[in-house]
PDB file of N, CA and C in Angstrom:
ATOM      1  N   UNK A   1     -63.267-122.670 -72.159  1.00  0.00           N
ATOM      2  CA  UNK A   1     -64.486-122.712 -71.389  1.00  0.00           C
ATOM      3  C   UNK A   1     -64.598-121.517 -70.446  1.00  0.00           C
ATOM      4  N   UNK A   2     -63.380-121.301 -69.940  1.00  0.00           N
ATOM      5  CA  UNK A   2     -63.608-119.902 -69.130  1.00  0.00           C
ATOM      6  C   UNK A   2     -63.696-118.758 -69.381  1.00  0.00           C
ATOM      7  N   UNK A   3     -63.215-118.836 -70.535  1.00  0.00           N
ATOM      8  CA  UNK A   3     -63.351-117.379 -71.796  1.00  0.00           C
ATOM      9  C   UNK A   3     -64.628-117.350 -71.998  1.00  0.00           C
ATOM     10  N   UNK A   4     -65.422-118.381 -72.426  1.00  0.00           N
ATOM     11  CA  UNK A   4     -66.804-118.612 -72.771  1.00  0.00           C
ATOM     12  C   UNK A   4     -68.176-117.770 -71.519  1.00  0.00           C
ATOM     13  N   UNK A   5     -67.459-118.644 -70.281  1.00  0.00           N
ATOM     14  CA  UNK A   5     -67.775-118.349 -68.992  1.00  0.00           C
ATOM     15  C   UNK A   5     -68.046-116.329 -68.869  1.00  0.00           C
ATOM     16  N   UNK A   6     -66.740-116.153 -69.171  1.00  0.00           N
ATOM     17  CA  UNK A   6     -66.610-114.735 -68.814  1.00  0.00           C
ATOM     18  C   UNK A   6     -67.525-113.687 -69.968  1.00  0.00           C
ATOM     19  N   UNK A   7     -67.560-114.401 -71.089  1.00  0.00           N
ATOM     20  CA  UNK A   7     -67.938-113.814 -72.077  1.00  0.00           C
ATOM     21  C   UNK A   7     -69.546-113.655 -72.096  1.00  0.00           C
ATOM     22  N   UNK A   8     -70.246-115.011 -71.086  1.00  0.00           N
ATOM     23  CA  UNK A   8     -71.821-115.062 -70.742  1.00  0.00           C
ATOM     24  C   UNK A   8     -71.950-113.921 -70.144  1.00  0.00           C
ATOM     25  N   UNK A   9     -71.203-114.089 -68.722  1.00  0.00           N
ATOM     26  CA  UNK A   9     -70.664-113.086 -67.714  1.00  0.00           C
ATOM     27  C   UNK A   9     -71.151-111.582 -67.949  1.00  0.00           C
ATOM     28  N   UNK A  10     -70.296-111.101 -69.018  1.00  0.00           N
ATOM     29  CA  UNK A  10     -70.266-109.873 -69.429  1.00  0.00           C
ATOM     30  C   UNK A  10     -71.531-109.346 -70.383  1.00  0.00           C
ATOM     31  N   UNK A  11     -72.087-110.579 -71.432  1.00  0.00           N
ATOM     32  CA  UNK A  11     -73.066-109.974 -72.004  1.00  0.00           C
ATOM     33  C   UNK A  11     -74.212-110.184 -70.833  1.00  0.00           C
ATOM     34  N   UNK A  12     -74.314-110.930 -69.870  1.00  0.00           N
ATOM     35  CA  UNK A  12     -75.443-110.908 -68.906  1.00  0.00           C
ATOM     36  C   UNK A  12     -75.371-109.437 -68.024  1.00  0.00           C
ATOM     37  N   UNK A  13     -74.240-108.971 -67.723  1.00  0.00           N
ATOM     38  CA  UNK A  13     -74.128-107.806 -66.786  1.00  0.00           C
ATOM     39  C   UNK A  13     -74.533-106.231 -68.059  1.00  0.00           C
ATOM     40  N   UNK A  14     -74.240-106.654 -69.637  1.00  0.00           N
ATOM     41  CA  UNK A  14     -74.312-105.830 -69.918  1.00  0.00           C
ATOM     42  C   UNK A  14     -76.262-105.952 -70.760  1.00  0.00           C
ATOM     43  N   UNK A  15     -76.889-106.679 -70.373  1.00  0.00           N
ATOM     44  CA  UNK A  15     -78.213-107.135 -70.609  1.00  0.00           C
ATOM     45  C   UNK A  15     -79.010-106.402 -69.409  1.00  0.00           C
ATOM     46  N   UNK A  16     -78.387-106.958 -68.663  1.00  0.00           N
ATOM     47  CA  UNK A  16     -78.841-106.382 -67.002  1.00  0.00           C
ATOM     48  C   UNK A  16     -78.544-104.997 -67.310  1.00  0.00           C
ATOM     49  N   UNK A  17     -77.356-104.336 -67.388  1.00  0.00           N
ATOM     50  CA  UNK A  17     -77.956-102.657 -67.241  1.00  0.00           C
ATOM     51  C   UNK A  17     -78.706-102.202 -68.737  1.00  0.00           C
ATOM     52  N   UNK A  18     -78.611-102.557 -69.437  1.00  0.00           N
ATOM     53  CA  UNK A  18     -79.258-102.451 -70.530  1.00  0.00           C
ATOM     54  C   UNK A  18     -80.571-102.163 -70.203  1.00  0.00           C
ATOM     55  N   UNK A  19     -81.557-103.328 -69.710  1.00  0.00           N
ATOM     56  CA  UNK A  19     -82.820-103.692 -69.236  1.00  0.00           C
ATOM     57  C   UNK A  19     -82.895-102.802 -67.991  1.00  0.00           C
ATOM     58  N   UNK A  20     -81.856-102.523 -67.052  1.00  0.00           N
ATOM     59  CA  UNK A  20     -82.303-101.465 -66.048  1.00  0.00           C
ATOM     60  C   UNK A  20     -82.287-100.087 -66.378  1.00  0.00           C
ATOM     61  N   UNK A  21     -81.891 -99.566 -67.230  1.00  0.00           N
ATOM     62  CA  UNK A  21     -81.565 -98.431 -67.941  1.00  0.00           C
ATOM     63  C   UNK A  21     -83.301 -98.098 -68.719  1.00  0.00           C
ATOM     64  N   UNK A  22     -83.688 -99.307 -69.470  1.00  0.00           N
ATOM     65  CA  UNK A  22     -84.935 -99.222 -70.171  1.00  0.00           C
ATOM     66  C   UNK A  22     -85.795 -98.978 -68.920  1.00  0.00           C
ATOM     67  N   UNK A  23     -86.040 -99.941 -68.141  1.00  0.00           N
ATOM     68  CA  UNK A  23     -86.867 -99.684 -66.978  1.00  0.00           C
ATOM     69  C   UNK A  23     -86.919 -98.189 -66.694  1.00  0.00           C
ATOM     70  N   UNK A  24     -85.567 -97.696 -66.229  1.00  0.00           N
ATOM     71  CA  UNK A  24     -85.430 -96.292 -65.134  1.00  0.00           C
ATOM     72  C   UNK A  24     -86.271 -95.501 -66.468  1.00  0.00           C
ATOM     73  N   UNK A  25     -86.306 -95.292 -67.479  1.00  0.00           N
ATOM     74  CA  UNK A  25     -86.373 -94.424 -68.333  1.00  0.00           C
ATOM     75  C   UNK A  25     -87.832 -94.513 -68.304  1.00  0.00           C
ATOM     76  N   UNK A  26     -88.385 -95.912 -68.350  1.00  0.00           N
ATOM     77  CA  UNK A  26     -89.365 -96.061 -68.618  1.00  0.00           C
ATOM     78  C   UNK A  26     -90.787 -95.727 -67.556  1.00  0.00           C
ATOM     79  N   UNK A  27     -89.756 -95.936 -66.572  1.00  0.00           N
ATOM     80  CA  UNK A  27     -90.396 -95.607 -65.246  1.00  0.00           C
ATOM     81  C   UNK A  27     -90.510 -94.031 -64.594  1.00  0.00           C
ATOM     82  N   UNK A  28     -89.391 -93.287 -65.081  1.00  0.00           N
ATOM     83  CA  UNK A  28     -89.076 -92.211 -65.609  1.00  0.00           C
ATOM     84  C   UNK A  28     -90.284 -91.376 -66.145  1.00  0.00           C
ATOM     85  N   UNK A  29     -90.219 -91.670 -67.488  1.00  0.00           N
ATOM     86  CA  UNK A  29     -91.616 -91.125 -68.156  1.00  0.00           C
ATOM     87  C   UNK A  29     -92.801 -91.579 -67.784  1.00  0.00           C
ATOM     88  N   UNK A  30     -93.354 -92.401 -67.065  1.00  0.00           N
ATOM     89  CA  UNK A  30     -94.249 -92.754 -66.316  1.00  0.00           C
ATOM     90  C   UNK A  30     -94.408 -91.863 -65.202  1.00  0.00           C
ATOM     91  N   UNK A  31     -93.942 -91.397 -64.478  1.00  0.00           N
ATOM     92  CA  UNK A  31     -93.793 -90.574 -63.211  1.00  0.00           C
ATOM     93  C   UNK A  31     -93.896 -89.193 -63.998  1.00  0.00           C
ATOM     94  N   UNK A  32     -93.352 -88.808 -65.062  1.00  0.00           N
ATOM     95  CA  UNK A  32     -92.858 -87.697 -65.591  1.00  0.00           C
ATOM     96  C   UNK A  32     -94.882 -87.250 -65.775  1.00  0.00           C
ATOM     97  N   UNK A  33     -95.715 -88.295 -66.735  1.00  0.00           N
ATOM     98  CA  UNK A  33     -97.134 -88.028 -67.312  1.00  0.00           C
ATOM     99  C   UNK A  33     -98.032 -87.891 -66.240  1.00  0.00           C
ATOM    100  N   UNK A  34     -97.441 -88.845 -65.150  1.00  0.00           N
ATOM    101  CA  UNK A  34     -98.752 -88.810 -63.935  1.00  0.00           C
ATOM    102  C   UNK A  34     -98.114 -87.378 -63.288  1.00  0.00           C
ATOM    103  N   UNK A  35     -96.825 -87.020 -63.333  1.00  0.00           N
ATOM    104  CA  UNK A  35     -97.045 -85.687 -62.663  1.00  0.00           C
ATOM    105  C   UNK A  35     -97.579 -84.701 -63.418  1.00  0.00           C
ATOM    106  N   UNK A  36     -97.470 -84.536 -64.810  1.00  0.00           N
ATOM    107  CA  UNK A  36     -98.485 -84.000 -65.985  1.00  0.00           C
ATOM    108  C   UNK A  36     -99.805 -83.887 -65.781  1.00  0.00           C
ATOM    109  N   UNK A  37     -99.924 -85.189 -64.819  1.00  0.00           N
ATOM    110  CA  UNK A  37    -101.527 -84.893 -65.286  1.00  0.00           C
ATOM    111  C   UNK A  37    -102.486 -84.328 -63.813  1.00  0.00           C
ATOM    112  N   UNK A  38    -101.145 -85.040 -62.763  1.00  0.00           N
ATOM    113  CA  UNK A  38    -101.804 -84.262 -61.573  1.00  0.00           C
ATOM    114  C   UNK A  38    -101.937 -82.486 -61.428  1.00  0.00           C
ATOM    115  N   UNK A  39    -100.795 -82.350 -62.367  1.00  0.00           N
ATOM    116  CA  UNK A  39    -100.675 -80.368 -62.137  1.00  0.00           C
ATOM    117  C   UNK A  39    -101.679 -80.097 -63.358  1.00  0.00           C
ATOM    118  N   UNK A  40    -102.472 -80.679 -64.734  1.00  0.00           N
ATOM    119  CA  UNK A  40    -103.192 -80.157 -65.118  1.00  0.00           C
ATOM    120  C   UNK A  40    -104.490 -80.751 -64.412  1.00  0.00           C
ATOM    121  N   UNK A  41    -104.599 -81.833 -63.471  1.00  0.00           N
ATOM    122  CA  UNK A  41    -106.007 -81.347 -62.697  1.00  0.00           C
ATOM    123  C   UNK A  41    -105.894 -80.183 -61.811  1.00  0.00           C
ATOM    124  N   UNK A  42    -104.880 -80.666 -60.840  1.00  0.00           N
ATOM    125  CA  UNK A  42    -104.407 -79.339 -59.699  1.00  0.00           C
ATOM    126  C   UNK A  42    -105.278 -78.191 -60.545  1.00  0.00           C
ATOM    127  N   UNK A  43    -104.706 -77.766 -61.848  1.00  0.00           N
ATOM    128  CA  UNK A  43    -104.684 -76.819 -62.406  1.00  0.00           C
ATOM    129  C   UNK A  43    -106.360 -76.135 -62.700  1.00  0.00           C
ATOM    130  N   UNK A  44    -107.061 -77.493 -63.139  1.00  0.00           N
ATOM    131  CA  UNK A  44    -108.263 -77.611 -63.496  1.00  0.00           C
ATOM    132  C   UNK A  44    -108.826 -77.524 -61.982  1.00  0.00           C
ATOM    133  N   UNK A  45    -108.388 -77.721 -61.326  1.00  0.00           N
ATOM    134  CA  UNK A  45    -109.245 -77.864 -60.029  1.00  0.00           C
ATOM    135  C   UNK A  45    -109.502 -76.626 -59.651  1.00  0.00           C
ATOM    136  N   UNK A  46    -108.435 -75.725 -59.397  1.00  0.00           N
ATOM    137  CA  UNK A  46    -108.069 -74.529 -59.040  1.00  0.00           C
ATOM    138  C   UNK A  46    -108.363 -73.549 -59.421  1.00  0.00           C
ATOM    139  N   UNK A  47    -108.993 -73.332 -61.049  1.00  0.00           N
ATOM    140  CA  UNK A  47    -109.392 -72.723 -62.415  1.00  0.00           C
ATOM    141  C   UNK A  47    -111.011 -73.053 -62.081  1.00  0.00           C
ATOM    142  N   UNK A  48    -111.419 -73.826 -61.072  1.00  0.00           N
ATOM    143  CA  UNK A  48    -112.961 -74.202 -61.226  1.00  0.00           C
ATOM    144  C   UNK A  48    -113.352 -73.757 -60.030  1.00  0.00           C
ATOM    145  N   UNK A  49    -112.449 -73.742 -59.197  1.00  0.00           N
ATOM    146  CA  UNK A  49    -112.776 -72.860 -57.534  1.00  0.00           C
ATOM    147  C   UNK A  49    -112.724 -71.431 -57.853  1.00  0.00           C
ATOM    148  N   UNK A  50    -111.741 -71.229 -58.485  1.00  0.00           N
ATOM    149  CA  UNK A  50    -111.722 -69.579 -59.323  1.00  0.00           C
ATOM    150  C   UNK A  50    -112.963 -69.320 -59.510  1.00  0.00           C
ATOM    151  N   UNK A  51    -113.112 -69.281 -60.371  1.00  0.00           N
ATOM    152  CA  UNK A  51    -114.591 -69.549 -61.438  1.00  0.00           C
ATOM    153  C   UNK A  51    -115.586 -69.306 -60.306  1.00  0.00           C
ATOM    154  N   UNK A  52    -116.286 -70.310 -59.473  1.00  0.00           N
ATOM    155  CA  UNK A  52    -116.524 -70.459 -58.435  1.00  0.00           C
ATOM    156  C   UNK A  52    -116.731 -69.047 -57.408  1.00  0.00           C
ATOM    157  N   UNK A  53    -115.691 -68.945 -56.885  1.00  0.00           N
ATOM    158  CA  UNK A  53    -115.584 -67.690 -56.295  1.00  0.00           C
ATOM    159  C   UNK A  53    -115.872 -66.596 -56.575  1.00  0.00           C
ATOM    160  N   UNK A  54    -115.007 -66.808 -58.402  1.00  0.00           N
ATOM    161  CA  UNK A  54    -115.572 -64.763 -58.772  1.00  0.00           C
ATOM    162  C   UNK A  54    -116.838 -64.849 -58.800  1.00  0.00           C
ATOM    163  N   UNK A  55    -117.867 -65.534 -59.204  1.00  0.00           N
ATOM    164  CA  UNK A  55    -119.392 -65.419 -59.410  1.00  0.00           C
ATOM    165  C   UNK A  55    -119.737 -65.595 -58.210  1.00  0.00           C
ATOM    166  N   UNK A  56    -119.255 -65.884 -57.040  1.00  0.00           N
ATOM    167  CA  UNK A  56    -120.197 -65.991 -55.980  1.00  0.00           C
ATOM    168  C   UNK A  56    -119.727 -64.058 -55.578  1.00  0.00           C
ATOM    169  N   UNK A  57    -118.495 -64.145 -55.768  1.00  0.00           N
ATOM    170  CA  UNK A  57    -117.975 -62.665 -55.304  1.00  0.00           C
ATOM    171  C   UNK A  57    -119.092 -61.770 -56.158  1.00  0.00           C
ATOM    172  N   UNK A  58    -118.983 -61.836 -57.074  1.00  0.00           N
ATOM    173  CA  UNK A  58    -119.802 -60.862 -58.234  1.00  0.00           C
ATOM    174  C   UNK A  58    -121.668 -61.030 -57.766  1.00  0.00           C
ATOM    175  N   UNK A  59    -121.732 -62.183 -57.726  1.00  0.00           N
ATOM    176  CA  UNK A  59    -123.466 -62.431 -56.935  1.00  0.00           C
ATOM    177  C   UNK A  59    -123.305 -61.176 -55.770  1.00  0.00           C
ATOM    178  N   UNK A  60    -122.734 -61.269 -55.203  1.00  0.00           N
ATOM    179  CA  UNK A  60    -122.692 -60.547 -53.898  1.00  0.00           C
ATOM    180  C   UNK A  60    -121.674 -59.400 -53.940  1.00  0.00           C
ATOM    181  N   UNK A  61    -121.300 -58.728 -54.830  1.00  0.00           N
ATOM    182  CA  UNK A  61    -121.542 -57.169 -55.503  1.00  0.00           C
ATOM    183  C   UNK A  61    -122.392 -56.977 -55.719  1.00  0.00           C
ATOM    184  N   UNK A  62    -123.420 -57.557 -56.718  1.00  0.00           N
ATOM    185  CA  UNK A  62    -124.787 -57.379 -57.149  1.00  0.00           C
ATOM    186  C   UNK A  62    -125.805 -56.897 -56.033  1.00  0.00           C
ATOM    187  N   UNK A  63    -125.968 -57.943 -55.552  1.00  0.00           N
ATOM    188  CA  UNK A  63    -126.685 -57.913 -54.170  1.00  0.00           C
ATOM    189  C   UNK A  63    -126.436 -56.463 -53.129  1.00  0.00           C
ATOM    190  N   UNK A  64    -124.841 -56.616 -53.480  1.00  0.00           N
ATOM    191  CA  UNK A  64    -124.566 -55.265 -52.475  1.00  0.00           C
ATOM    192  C   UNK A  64    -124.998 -53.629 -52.953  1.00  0.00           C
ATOM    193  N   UNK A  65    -124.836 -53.838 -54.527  1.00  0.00           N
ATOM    194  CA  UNK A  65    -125.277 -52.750 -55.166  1.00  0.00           C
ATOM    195  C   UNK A  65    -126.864 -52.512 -55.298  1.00  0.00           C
ATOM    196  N   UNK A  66    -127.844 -53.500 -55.521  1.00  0.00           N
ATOM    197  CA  UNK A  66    -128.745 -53.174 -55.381  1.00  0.00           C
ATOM    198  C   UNK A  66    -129.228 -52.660 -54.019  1.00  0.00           C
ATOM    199  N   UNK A  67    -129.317 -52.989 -52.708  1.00  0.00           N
ATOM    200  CA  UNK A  67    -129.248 -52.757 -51.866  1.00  0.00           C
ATOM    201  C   UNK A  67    -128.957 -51.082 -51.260  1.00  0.00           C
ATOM    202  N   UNK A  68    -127.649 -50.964 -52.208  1.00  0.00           N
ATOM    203  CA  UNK A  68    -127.443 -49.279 -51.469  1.00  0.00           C
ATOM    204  C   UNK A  68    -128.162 -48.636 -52.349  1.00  0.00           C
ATOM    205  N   UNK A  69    -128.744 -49.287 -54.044  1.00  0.00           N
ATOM    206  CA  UNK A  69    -129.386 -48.377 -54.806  1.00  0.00           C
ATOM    207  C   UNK A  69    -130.792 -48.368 -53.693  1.00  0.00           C
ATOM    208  N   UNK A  70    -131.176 -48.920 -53.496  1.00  0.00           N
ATOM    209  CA  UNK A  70    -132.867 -49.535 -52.986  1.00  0.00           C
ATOM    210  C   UNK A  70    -132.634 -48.168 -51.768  1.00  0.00           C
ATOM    211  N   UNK A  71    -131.514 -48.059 -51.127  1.00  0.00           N
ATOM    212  CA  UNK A  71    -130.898 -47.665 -49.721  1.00  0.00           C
ATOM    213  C   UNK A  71    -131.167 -45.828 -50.446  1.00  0.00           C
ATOM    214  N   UNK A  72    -130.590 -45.493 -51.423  1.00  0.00           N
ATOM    215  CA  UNK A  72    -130.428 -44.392 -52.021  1.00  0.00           C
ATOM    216  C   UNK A  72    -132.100 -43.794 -52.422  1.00  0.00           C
ATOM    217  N   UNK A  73    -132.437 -44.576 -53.525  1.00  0.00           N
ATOM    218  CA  UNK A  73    -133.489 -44.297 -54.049  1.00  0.00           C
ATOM    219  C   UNK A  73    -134.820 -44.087 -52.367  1.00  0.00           C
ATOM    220  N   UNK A  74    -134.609 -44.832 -51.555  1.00  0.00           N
ATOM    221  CA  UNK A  74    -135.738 -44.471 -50.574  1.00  0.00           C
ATOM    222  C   UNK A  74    -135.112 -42.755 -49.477  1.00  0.00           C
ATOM    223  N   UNK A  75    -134.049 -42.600 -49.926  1.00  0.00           N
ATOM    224  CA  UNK A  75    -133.395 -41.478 -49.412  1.00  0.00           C
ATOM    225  C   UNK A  75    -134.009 -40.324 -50.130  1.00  0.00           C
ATOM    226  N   UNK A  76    -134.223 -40.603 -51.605  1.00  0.00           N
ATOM    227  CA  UNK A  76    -134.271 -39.267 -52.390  1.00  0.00           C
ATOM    228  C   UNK A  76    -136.233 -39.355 -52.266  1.00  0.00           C
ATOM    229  N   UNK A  77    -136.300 -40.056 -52.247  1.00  0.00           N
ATOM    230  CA  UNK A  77    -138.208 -40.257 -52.242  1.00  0.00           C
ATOM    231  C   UNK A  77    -138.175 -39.476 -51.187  1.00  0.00           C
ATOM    232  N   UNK A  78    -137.719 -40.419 -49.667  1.00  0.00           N
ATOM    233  CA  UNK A  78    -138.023 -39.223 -48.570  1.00  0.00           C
ATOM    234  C   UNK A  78    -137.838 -37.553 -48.663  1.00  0.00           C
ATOM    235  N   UNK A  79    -136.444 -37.334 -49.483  1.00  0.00           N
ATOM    236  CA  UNK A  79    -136.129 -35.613 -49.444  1.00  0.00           C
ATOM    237  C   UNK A  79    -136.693 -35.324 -50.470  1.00  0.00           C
ATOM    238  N   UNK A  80    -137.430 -35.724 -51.322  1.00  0.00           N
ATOM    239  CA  UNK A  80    -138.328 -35.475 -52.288  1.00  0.00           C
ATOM    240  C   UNK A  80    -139.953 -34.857 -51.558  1.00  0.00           C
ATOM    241  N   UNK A  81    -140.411 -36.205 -50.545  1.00  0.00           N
ATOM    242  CA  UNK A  81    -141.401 -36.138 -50.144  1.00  0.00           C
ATOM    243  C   UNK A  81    -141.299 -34.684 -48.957  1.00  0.00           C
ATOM    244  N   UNK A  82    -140.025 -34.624 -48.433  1.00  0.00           N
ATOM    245  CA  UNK A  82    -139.889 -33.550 -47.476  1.00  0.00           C
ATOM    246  C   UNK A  82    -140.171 -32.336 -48.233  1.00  0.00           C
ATOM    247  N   UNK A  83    -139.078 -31.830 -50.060  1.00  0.00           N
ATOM    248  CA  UNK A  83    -139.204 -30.629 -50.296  1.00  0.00           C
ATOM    249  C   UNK A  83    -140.559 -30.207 -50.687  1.00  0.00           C
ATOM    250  N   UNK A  84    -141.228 -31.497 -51.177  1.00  0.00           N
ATOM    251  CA  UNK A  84    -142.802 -31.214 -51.518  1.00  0.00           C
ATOM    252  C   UNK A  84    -143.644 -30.659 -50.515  1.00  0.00           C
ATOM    253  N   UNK A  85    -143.481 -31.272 -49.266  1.00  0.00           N
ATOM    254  CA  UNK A  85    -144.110 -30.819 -48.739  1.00  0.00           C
ATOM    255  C   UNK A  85    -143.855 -29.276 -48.321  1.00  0.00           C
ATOM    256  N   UNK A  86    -142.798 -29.108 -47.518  1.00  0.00           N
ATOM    257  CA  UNK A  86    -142.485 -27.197 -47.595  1.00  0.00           C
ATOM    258  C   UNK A  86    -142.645 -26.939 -48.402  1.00  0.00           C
ATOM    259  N   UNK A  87    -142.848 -27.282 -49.786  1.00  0.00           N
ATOM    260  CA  UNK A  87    -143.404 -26.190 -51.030  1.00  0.00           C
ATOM    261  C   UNK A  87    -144.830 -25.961 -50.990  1.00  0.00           C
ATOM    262  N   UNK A  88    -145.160 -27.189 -50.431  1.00  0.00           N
ATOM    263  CA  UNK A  88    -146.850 -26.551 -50.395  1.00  0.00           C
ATOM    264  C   UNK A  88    -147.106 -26.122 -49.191  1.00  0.00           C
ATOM    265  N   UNK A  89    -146.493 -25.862 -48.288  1.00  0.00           N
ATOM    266  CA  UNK A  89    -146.377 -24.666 -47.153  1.00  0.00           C
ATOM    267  C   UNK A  89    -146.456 -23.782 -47.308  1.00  0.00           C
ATOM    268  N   UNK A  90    -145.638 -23.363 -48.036  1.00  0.00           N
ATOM    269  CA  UNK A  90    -145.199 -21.748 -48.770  1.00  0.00           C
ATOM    270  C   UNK A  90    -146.420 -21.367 -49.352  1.00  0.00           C
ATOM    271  N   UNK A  91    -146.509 -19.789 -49.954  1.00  0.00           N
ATOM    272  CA  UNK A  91    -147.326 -19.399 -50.600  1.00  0.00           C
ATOM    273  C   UNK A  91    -146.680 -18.524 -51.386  1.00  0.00           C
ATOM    274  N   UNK A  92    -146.749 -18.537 -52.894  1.00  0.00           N
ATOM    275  CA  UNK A  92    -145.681 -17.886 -53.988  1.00  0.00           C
ATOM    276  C   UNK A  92    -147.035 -16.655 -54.382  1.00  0.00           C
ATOM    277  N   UNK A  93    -146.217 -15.581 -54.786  1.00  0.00           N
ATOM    278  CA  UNK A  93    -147.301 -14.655 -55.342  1.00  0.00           C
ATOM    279  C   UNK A  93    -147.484 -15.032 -56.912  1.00  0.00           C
ATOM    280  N   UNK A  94    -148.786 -14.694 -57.331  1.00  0.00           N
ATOM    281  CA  UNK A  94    -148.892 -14.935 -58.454  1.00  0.00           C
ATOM    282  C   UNK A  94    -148.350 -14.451 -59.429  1.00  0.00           C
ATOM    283  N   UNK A  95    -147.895 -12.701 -59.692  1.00  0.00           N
ATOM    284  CA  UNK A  95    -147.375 -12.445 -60.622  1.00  0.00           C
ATOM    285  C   UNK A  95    -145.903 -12.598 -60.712  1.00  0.00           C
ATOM    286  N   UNK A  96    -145.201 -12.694 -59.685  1.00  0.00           N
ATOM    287  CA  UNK A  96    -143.831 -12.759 -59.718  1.00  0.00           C
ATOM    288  C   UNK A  96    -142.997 -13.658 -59.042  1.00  0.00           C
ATOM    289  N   UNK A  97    -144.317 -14.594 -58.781  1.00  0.00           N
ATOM    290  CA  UNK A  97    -143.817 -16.135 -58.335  1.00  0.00           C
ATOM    291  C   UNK A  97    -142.792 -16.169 -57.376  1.00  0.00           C
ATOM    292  N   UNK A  98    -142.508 -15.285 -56.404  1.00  0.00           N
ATOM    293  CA  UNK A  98    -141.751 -15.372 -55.275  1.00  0.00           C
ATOM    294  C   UNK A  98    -142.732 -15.829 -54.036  1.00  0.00           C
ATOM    295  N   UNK A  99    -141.848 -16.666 -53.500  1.00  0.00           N
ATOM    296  CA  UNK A  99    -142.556 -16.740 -51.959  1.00  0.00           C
ATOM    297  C   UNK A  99    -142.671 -15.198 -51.041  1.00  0.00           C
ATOM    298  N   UNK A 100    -144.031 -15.943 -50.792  1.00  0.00           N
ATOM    299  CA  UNK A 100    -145.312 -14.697 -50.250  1.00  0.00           C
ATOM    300  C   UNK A 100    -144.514 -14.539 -48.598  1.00  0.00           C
ATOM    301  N   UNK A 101    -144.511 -13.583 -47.668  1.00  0.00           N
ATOM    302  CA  UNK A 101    -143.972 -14.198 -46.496  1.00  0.00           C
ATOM    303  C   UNK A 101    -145.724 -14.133 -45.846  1.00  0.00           C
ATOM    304  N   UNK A 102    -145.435 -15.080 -44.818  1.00  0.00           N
ATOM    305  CA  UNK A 102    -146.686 -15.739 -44.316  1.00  0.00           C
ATOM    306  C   UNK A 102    -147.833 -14.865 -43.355  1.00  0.00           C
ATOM    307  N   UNK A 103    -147.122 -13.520 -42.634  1.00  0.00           N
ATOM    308  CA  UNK A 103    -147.706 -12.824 -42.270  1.00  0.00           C
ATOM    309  C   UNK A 103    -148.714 -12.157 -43.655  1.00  0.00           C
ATOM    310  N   UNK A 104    -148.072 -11.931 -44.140  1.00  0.00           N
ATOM    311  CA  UNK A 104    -148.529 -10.724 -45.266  1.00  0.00           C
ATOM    312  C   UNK A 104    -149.928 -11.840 -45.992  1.00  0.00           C
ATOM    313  N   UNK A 105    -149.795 -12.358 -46.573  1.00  0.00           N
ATOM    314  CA  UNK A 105    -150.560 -13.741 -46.841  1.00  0.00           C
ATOM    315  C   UNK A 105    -151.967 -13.638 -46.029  1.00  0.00           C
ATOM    316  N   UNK A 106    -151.215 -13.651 -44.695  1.00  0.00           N
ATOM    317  CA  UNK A 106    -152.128 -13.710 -43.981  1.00  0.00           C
ATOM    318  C   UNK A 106    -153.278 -12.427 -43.787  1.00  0.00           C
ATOM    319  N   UNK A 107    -152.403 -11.467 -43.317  1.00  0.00           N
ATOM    320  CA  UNK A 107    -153.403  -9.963 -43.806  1.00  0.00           C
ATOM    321  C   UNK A 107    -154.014  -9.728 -45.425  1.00  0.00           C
ATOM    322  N   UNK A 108    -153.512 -10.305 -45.993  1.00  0.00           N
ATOM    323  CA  UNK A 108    -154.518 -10.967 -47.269  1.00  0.00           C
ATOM    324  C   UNK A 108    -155.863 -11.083 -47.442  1.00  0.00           C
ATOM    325  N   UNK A 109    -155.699 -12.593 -46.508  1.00  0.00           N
ATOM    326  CA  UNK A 109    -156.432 -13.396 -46.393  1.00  0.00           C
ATOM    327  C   UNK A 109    -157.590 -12.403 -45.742  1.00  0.00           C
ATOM    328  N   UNK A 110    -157.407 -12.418 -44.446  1.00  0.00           N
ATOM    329  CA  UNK A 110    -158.286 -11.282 -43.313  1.00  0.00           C
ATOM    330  C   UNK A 110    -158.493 -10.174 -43.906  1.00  0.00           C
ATOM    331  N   UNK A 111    -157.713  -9.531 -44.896  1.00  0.00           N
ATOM    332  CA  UNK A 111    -158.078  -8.039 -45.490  1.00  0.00           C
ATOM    333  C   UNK A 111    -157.849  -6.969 -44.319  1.00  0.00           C
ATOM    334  N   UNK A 112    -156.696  -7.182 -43.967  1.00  0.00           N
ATOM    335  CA  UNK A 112    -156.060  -6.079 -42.915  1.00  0.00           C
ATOM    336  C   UNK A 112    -155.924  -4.874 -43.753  1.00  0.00           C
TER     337      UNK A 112
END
């Protein structure tokens, strides 16, 4: 009977780690997928703020580039509008298309 006793004994202790062994493992890979799945949201999360950012960054390159073009282009209109105008200041001779100097032009004009 006590042999019997010891023999419950032993297959119960060896049932028990048996069954705690399945558990840890099981519990194990359970912990193992949810941390799987938190680092591929993390991952996804992080990949979507990315995303996120470069296009707001890139919106606002855009923005910045048009701006210095808009900034540029009213620069060259003005020194455009400036050389036009001293050109029609000037007075070029007709046959040899050099600027006239303005006195002389002028006794021209008067017939000095």
């Amino acid at each position: 009977m006590k042999r019997m006793i010891i023999d419950l004994q032993r297959h119960w202790l060896n049932e028990y780690h048996t069954s705690r062994e399945k558990c840890l493992v099981e519990l194990t890979e359970k912990l193992h997928q949810e941390f799987m799945q938190d680092q591929q949201k993390i991952r996804a999360d992080l990949l979507q703020q990315f995303k996120e950012e470069l296009e707001q960054t890139r919106i606002d390159l855009d923005n910045k580039h048009r701006e210095n073009l808009k900034m540029e282009s009213a620069k060259l209109i003005e020194k455009h509008k400036r050389e036009l105008l001293a050109a029609k200041k000037k007075q070029w001779c007709w046959s040899c298309e050099n600027e006239v100097c303005k006195r002389l032009s002028l006794m021209k004009f008067f017939k000095f």
